[in-house]
Structure formats: C-alpha cells, structure tokens
C-alpha atoms as a PDB file:
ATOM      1  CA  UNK A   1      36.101  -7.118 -32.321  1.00  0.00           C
ATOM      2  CA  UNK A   2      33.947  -4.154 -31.415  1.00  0.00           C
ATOM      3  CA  UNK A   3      30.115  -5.022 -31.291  1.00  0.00           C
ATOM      4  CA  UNK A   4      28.556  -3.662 -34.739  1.00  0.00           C
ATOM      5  CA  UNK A   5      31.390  -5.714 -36.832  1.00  0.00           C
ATOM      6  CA  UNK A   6      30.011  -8.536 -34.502  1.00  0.00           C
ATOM      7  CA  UNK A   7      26.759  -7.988 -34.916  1.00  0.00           C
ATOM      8  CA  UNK A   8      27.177  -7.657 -38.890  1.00  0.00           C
ATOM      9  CA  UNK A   9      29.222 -11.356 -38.776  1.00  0.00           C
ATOM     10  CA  UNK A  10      26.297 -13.024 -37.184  1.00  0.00           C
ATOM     11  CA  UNK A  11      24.006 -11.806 -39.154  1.00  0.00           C
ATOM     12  CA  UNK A  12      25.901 -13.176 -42.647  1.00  0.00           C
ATOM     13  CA  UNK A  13      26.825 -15.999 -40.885  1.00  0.00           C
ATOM     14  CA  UNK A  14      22.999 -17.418 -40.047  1.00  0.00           C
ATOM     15  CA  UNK A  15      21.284 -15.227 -42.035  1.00  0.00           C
ATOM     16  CA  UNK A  16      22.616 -14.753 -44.890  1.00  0.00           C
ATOM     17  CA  UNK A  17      25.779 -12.527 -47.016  1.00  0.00           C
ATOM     18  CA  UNK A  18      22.901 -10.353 -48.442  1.00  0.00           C
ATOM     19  CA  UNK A  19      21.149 -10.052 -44.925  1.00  0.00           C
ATOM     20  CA  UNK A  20      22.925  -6.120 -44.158  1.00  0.00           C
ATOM     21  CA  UNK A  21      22.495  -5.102 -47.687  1.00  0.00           C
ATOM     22  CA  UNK A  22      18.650  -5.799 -47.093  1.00  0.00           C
ATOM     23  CA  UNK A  23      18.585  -4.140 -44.270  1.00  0.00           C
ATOM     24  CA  UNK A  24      20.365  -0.821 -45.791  1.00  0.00           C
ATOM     25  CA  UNK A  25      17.649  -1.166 -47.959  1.00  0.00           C
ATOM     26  CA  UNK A  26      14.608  -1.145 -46.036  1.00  0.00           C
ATOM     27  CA  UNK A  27      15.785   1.627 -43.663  1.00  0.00           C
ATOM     28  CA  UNK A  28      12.788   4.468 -43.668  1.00  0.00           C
ATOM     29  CA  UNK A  29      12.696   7.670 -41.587  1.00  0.00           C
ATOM     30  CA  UNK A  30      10.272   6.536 -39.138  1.00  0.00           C
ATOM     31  CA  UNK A  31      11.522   7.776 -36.015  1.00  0.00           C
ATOM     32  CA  UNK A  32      12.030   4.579 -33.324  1.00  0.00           C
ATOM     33  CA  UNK A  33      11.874   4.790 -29.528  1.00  0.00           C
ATOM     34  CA  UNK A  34      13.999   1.956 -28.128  1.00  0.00           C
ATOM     35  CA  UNK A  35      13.600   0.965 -24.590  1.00  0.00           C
ATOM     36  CA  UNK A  36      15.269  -1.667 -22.413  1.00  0.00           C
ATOM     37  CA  UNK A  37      15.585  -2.015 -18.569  1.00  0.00           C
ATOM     38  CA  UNK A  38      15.711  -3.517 -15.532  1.00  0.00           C
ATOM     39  CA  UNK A  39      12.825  -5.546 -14.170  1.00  0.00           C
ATOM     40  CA  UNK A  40       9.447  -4.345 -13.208  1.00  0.00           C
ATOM     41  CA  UNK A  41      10.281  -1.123 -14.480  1.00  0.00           C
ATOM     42  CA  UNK A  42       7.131  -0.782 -16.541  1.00  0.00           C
ATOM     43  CA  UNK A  43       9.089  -1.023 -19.717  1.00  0.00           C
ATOM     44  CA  UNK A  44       6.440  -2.858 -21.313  1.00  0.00           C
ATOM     45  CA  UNK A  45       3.484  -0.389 -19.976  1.00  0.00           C
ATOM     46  CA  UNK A  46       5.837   2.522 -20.547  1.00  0.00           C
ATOM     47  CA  UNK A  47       6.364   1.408 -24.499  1.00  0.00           C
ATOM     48  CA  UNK A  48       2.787   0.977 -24.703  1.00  0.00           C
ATOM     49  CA  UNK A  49       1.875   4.162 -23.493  1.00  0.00           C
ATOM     50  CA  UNK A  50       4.082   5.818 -25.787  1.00  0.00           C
ATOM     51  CA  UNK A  51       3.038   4.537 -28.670  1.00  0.00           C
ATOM     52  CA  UNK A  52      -0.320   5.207 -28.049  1.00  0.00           C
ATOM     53  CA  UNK A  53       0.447   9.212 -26.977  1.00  0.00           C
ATOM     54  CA  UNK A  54       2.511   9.237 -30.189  1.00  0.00           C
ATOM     55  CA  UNK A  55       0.194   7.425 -32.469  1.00  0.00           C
ATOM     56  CA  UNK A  56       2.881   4.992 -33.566  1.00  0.00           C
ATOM     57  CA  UNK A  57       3.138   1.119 -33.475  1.00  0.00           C
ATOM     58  CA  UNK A  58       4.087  -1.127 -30.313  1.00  0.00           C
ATOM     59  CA  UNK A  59       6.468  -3.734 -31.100  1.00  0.00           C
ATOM     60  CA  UNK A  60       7.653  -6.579 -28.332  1.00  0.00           C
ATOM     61  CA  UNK A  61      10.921  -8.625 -28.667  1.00  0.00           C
ATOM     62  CA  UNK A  62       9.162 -11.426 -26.570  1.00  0.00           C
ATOM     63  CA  UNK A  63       6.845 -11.757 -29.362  1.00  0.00           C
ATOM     64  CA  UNK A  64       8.999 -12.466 -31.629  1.00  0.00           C
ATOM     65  CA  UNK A  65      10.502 -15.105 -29.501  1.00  0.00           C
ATOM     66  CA  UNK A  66       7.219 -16.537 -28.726  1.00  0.00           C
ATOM     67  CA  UNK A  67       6.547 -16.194 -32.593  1.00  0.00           C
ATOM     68  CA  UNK A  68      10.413 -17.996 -33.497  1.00  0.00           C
ATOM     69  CA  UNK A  69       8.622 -20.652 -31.256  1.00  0.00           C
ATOM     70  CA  UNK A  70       5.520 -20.993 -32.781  1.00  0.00           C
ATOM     71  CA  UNK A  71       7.259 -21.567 -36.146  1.00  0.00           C
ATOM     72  CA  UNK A  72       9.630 -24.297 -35.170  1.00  0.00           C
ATOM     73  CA  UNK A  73       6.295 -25.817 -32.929  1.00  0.00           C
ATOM     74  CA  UNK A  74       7.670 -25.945 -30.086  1.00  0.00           C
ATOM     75  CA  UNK A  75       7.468 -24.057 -26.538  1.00  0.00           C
ATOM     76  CA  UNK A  76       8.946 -21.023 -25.606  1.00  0.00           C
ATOM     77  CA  UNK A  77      10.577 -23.002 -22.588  1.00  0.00           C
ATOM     78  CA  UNK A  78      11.616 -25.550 -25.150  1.00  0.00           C
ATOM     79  CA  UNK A  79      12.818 -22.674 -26.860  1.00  0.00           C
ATOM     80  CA  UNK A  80      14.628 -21.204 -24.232  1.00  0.00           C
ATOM     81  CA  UNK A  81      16.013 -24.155 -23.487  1.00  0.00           C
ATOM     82  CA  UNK A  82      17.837 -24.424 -27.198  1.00  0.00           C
ATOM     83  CA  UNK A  83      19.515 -20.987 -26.665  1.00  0.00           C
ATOM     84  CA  UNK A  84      21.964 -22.508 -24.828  1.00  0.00           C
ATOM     85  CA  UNK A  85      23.100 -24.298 -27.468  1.00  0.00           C
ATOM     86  CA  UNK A  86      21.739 -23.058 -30.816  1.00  0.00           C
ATOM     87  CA  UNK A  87      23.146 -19.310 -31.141  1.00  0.00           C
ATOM     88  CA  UNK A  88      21.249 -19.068 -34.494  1.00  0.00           C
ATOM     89  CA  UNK A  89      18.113 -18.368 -32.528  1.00  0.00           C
ATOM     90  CA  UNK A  90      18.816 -15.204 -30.896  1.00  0.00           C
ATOM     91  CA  UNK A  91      20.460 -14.190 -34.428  1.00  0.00           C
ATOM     92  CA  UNK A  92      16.873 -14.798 -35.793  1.00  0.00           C
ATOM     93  CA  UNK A  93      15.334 -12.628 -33.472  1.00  0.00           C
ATOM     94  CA  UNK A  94      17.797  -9.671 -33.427  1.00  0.00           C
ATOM     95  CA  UNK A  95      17.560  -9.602 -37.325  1.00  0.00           C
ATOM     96  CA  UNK A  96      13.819  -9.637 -37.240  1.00  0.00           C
ATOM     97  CA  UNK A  97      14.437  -6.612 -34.647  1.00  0.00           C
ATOM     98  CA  UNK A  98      16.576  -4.321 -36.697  1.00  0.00           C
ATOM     99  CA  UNK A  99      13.463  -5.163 -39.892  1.00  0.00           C
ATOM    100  CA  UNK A 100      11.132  -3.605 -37.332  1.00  0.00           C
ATOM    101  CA  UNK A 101      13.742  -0.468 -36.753  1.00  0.00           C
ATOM    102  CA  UNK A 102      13.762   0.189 -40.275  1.00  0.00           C
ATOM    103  CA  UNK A 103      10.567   0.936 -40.369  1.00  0.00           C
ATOM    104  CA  UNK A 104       9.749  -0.852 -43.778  1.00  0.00           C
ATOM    105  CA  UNK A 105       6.754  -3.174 -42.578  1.00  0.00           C
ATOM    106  CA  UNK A 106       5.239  -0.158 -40.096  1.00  0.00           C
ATOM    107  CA  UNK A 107       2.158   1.018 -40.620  1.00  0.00           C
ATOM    108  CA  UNK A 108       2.466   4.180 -38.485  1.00  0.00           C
ATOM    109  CA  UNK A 109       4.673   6.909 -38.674  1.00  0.00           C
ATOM    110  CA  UNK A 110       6.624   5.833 -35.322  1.00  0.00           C
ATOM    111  CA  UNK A 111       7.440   2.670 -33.918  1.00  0.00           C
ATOM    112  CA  UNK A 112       8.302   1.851 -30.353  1.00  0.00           C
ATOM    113  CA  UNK A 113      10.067  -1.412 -29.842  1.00  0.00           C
ATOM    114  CA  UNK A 114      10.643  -3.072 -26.145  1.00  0.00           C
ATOM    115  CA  UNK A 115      12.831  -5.566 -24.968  1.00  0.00           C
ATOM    116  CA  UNK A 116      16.214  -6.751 -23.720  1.00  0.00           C
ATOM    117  CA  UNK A 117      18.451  -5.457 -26.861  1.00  0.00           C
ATOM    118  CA  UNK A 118      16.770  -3.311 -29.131  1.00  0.00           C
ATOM    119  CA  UNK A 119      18.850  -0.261 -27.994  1.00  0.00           C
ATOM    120  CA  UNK A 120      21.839  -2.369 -29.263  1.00  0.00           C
ATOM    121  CA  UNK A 121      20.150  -3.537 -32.353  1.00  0.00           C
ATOM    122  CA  UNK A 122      19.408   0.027 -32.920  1.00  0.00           C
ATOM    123  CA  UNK A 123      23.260   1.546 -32.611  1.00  0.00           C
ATOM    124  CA  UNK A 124      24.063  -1.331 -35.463  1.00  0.00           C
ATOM    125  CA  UNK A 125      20.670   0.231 -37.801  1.00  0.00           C
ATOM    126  CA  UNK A 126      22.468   3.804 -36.817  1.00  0.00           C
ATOM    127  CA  UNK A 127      25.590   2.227 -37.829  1.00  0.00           C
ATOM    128  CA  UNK A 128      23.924   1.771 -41.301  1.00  0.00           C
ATOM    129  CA  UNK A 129      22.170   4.807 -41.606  1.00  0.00           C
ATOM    130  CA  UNK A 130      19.032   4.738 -39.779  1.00  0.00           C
ATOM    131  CA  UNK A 131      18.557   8.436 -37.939  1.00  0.00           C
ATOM    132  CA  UNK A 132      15.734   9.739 -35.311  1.00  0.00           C
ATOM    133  CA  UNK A 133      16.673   6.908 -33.030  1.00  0.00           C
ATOM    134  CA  UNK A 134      16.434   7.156 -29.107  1.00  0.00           C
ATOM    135  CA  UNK A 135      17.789   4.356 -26.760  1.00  0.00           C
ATOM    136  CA  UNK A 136      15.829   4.463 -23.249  1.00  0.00           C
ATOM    137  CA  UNK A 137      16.931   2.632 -20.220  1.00  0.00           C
ATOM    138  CA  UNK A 138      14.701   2.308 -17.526  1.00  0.00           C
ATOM    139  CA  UNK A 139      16.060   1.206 -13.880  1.00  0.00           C
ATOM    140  CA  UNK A 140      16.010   1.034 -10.254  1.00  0.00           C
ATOM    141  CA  UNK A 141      17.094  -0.517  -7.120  1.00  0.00           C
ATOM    142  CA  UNK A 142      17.005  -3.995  -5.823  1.00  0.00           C
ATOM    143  CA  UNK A 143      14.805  -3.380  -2.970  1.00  0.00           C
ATOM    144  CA  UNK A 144      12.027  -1.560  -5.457  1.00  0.00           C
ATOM    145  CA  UNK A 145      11.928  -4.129  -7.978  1.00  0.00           C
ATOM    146  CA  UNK A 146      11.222  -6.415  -5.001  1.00  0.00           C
ATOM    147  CA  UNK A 147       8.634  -4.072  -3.893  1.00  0.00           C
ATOM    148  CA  UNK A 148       6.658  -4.254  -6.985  1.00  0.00           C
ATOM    149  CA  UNK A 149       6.974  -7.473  -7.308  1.00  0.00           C
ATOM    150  CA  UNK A 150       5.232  -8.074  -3.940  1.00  0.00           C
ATOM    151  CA  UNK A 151       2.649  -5.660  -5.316  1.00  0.00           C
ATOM    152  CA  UNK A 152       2.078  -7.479  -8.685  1.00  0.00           C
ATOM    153  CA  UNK A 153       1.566 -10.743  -6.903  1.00  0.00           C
ATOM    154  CA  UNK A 154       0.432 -10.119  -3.642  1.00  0.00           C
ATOM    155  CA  UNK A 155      -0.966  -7.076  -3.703  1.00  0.00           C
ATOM    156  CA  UNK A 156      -0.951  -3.102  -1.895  1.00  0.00           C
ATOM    157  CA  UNK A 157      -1.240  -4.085   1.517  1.00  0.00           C
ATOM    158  CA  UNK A 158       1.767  -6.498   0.591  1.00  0.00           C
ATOM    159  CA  UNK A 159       3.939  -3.831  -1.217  1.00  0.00           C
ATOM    160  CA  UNK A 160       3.096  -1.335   1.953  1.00  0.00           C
ATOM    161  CA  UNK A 161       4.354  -4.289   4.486  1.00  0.00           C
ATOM    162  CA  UNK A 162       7.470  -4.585   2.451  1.00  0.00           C
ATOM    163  CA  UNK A 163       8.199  -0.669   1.763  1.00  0.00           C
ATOM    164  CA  UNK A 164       7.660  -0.203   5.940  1.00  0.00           C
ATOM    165  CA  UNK A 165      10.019  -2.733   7.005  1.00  0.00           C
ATOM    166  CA  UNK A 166      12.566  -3.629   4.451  1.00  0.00           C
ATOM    167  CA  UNK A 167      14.987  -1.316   5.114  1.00  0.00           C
ATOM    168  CA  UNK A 168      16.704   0.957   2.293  1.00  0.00           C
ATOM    169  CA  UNK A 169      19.821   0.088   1.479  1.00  0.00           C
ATOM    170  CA  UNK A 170      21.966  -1.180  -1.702  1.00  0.00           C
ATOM    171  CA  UNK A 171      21.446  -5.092  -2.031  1.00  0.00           C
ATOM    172  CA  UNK A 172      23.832  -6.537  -4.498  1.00  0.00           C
ATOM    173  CA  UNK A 173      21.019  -9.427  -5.444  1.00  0.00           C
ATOM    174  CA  UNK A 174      17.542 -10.482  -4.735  1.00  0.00           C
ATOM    175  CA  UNK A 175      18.850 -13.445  -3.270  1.00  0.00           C
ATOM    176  CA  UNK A 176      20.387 -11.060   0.011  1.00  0.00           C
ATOM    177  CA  UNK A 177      16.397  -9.369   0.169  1.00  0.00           C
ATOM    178  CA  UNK A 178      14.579 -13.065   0.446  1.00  0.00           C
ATOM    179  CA  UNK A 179      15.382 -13.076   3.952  1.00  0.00           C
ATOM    180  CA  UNK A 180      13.618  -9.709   4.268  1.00  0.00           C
ATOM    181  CA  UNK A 181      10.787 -10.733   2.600  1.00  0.00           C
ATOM    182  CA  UNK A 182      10.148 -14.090   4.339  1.00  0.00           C
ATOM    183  CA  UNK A 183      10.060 -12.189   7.531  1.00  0.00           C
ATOM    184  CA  UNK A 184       7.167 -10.071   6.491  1.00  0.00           C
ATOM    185  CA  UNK A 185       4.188 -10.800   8.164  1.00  0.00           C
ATOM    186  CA  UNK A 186       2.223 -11.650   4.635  1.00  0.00           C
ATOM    187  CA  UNK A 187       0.505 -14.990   3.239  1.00  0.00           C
ATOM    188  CA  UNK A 188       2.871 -15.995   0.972  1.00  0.00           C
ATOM    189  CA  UNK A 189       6.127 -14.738   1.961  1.00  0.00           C
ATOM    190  CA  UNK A 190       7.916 -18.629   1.995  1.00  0.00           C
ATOM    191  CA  UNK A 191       9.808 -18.751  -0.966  1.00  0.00           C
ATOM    192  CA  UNK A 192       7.835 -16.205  -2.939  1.00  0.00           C
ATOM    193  CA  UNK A 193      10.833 -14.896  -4.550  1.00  0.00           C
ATOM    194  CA  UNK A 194      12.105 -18.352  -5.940  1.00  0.00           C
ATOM    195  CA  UNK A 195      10.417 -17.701  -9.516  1.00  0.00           C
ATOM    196  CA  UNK A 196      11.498 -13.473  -9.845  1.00  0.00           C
ATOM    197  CA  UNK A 197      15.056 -14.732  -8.860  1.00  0.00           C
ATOM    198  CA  UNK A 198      15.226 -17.383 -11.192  1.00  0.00           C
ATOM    199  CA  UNK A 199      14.237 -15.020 -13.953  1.00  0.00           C
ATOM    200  CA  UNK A 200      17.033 -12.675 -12.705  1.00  0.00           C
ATOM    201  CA  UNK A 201      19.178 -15.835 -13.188  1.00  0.00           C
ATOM    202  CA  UNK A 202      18.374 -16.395 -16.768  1.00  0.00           C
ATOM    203  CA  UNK A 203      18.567 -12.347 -17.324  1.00  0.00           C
ATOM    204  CA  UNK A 204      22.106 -12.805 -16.262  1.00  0.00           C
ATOM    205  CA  UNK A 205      22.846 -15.711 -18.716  1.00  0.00           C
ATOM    206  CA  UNK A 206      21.280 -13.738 -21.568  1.00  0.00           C
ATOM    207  CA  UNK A 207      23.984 -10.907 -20.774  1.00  0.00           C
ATOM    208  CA  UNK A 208      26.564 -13.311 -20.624  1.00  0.00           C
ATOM    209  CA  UNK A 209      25.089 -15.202 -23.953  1.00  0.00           C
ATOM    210  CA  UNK A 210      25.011 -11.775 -25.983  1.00  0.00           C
ATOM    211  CA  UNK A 211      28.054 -10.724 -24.573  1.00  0.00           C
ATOM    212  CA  UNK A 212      29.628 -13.879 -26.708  1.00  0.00           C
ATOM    213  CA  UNK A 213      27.660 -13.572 -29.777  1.00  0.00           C
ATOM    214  CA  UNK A 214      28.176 -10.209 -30.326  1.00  0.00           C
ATOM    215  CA  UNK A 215      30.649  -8.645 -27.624  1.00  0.00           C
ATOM    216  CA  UNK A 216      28.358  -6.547 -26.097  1.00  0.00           C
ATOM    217  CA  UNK A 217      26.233  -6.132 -22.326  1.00  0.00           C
ATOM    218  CA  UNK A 218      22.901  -4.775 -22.739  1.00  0.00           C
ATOM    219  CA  UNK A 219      23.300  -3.847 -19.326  1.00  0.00           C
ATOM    220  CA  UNK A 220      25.754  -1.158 -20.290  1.00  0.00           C
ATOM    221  CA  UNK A 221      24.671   1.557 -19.761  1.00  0.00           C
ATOM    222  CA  UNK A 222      27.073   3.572 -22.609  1.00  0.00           C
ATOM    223  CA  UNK A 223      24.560   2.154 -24.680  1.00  0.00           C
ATOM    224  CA  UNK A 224      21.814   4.392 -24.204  1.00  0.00           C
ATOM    225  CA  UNK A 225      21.089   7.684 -24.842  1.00  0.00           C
ATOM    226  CA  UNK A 226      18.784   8.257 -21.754  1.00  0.00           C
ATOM    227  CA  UNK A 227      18.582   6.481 -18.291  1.00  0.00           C
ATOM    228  CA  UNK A 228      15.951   7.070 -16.098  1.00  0.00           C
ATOM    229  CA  UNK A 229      15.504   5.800 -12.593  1.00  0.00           C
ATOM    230  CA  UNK A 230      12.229   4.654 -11.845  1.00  0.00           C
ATOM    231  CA  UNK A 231      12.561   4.351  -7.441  1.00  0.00           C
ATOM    232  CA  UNK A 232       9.974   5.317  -5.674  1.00  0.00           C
ATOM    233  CA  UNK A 233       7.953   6.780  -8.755  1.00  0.00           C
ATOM    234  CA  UNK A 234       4.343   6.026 -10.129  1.00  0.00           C
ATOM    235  CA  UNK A 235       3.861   5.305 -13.803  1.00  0.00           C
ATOM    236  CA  UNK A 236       2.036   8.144 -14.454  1.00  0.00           C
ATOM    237  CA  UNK A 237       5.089  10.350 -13.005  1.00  0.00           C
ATOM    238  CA  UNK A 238       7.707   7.897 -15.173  1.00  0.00           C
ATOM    239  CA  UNK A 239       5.742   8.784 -18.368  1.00  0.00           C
ATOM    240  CA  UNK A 240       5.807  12.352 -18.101  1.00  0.00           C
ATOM    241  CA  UNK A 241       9.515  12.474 -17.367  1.00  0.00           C
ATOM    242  CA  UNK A 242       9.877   9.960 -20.175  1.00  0.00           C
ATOM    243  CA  UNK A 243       8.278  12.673 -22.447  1.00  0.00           C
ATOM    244  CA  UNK A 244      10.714  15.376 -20.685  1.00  0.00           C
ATOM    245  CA  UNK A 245      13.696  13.506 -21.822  1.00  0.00           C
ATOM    246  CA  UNK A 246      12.641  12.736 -25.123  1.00  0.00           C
ATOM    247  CA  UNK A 247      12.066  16.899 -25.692  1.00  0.00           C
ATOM    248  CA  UNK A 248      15.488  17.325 -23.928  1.00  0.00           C
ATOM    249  CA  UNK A 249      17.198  14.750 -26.135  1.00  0.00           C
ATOM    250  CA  UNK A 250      15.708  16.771 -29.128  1.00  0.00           C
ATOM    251  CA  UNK A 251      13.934  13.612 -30.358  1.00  0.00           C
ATOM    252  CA  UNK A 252      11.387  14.317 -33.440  1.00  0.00           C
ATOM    253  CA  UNK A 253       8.015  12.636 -34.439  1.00  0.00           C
ATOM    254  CA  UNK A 254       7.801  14.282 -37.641  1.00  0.00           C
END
C-alpha cells in the first residue's frame, strides 16, 4: 500500500468516510511552504522568518499536539505517552494539518507550516489537488547538531570548546559524540546530552510509528522538493539560501 492510499484509510477510518471529501473541499490557492528537518536546524526560526518576509501565517504541528492535549486535559507527556498505543491521535493531528494546507481557515495569503510531517501531509493535499506547494528539508551532521546544542544550553564559549576539539568526522549517533563532549573542559559536560539523545530516541520511534500508520519515513528524503544543509552556516546565511531555493524551485506568492 503506497502512502497517500494509506494516508486516505486512516483518515476514514478515525475521522470519518466524509473526512477527504471535506478536505477536497476546503482546498484554496494559498501557496504553503512546508518544512521539516533534522534537529536544531532552526526549522522553527526558519518558518518563522518566512512567514514574516512573506507576510503569510506561521503554523506549528507541536501546537496542535499541545492543543489535542489540552482538549482531552491531559499533558503533552501524558499525551505522548498514549501514542504508543492510541494511533487515532497522530490521525487527529495530521488531519488538522492537511485543514491548515488548504488554506480554508488562513487569514493571510500564505501559510508556512513546521513540523515533523507536513511535507508528507502536503504530497497527500497535492494528491487531491492542492498546487503552489514546496516541501523543505533542513539538515546537517551529527557533530553540528551537537554543537548547537552545547550553544543553546551552555552557551558560545561552550559551542567554541566543542567546535575546537571535537573532531569532524561522520558519527552514526549522538550516543558515539557523548564521550567527546564529556571530555570538554566545560561546567556541565557529565551527562549533558542524556535529554537531546533521548529526544533523538523518541524522533526515531515517531519514524518507525508513521512508518506503520501510513507506510511512509519522514526522514526520506524523496519526499521533499528541496534539501538544504545547514553545517557550519548562520541563520541569517540559511534564510537567504532558503529564499534562493524557493526562486530556483519557481515557487509563487501570488
């Protein structure tokens, strides 16, 4: 079963048999910038930035998770927790993802929607006739994510330490660069990679999780339309070459 025909089951399985037809529907023109990634790739700051540049709407799958939470009253780690077990919750959230990429309930003329699987949702909206898409895939290496991680919660002098003596080379895992980091000569360096390594963990059971629901990684990288590598470059520099690929990919505002 490809992806889209598993993606359309799931959705009139817990959502409901009239659940596509509402989508078809609601599909505008707004044009949608979709953008997934690795972590601490700035997708977040990237998707904010653009919406802002293009006048359009920022939209965050997290919120709607934390929202899904709020509903049922409960926490998002109670939340997270259910996932494991109750597949209907992701469902929620991916159908409340492709509403956004229609573009029905948008105030602006463009929307810009981060998160795990938006690029995804988006190639089952295409699938039903949504057009001026653009799937955007931000990444980079092992060793940099680790970088700005030390940056984020140590701090520069921190990300300097780490970028002078971890050396560069492919690491399969952040678990092989935790020796690395515990022997730089920083204040918290004992086991300060427990928590980002734990959230690679559940990252990893996500993929695996979607990959059963629908039959699809969003972690393929067929599934974009641009991929952009992030190493060793500042936001400011990742935003402009953001905008360079958009104009290369032909994408259109209005």
């Amino acid at each position: 079963m490809d992806y889209i025909t598993g993606i359309e089951t799931a959705f009139k399985t817990y959502i409901g048999e009239e659940s596509i037809t509402t989508l078809k529907n609601n599909i505008t023109e707004k044009p949608m910038i979709l953008i997934a990634g690795d972590q601490l790739t700035g997708k977040s700051t990237q998707a904010k930035r653009l919406a802002d540049f293009f006048e359009g709407s920022f939209h965050s799958v997290g919120s709607l998770f934390r929202e899904a939470a709020k509903k049922r009253g409960i926490t998002v780690a109670e939340q997270a927790r259910l996932l494991l077990v109750e597949r209907g919750i992701d469902v929620e959230i991916d159908y409340k993802t492709c509403q956004v990429i229609t573009g029905a309930d948008i105030d602006s003329n463009l929307g810009v929607v981060e998160g795990r699987q938006p690029a995804y949702m988006g190639s089952f909206m295409a699938s039903l006739g949504k057009i001026n898409l653009v799937r955007l895939y931000l990444q980079c290496s092992i060793r940099e994510q680790a970088l700005r991680f030390l940056r984020r919660e140590v701090g520069e002098e921190a990300y300097l330490a780490g970028k002078n003596q971890i050396p560069e080379k492919n690491y399969k895992n952040l678990e092989s660069l935790n020796t690395e980091i515990e022997r730089l000569d920083i204040s918290q360096s004992d086991n300060l990679m427990s928590e980002f390594i734990e959230n690679q963990s559940r990252d990893e059971d996500d993929r695996h999780r979607y990959s059963g629901l629908y039959g699809f990684d969003y972690g393929n990288l067929d599934g974009y339309d641009i991929v952009l590598n992030t190493n060793n470059k500042e936001p400011d520099n990742v935003f402009n070459e953001i905008l360079e690929k958009l104009e290369e990919f032909g994408f259109r505002t209005n």
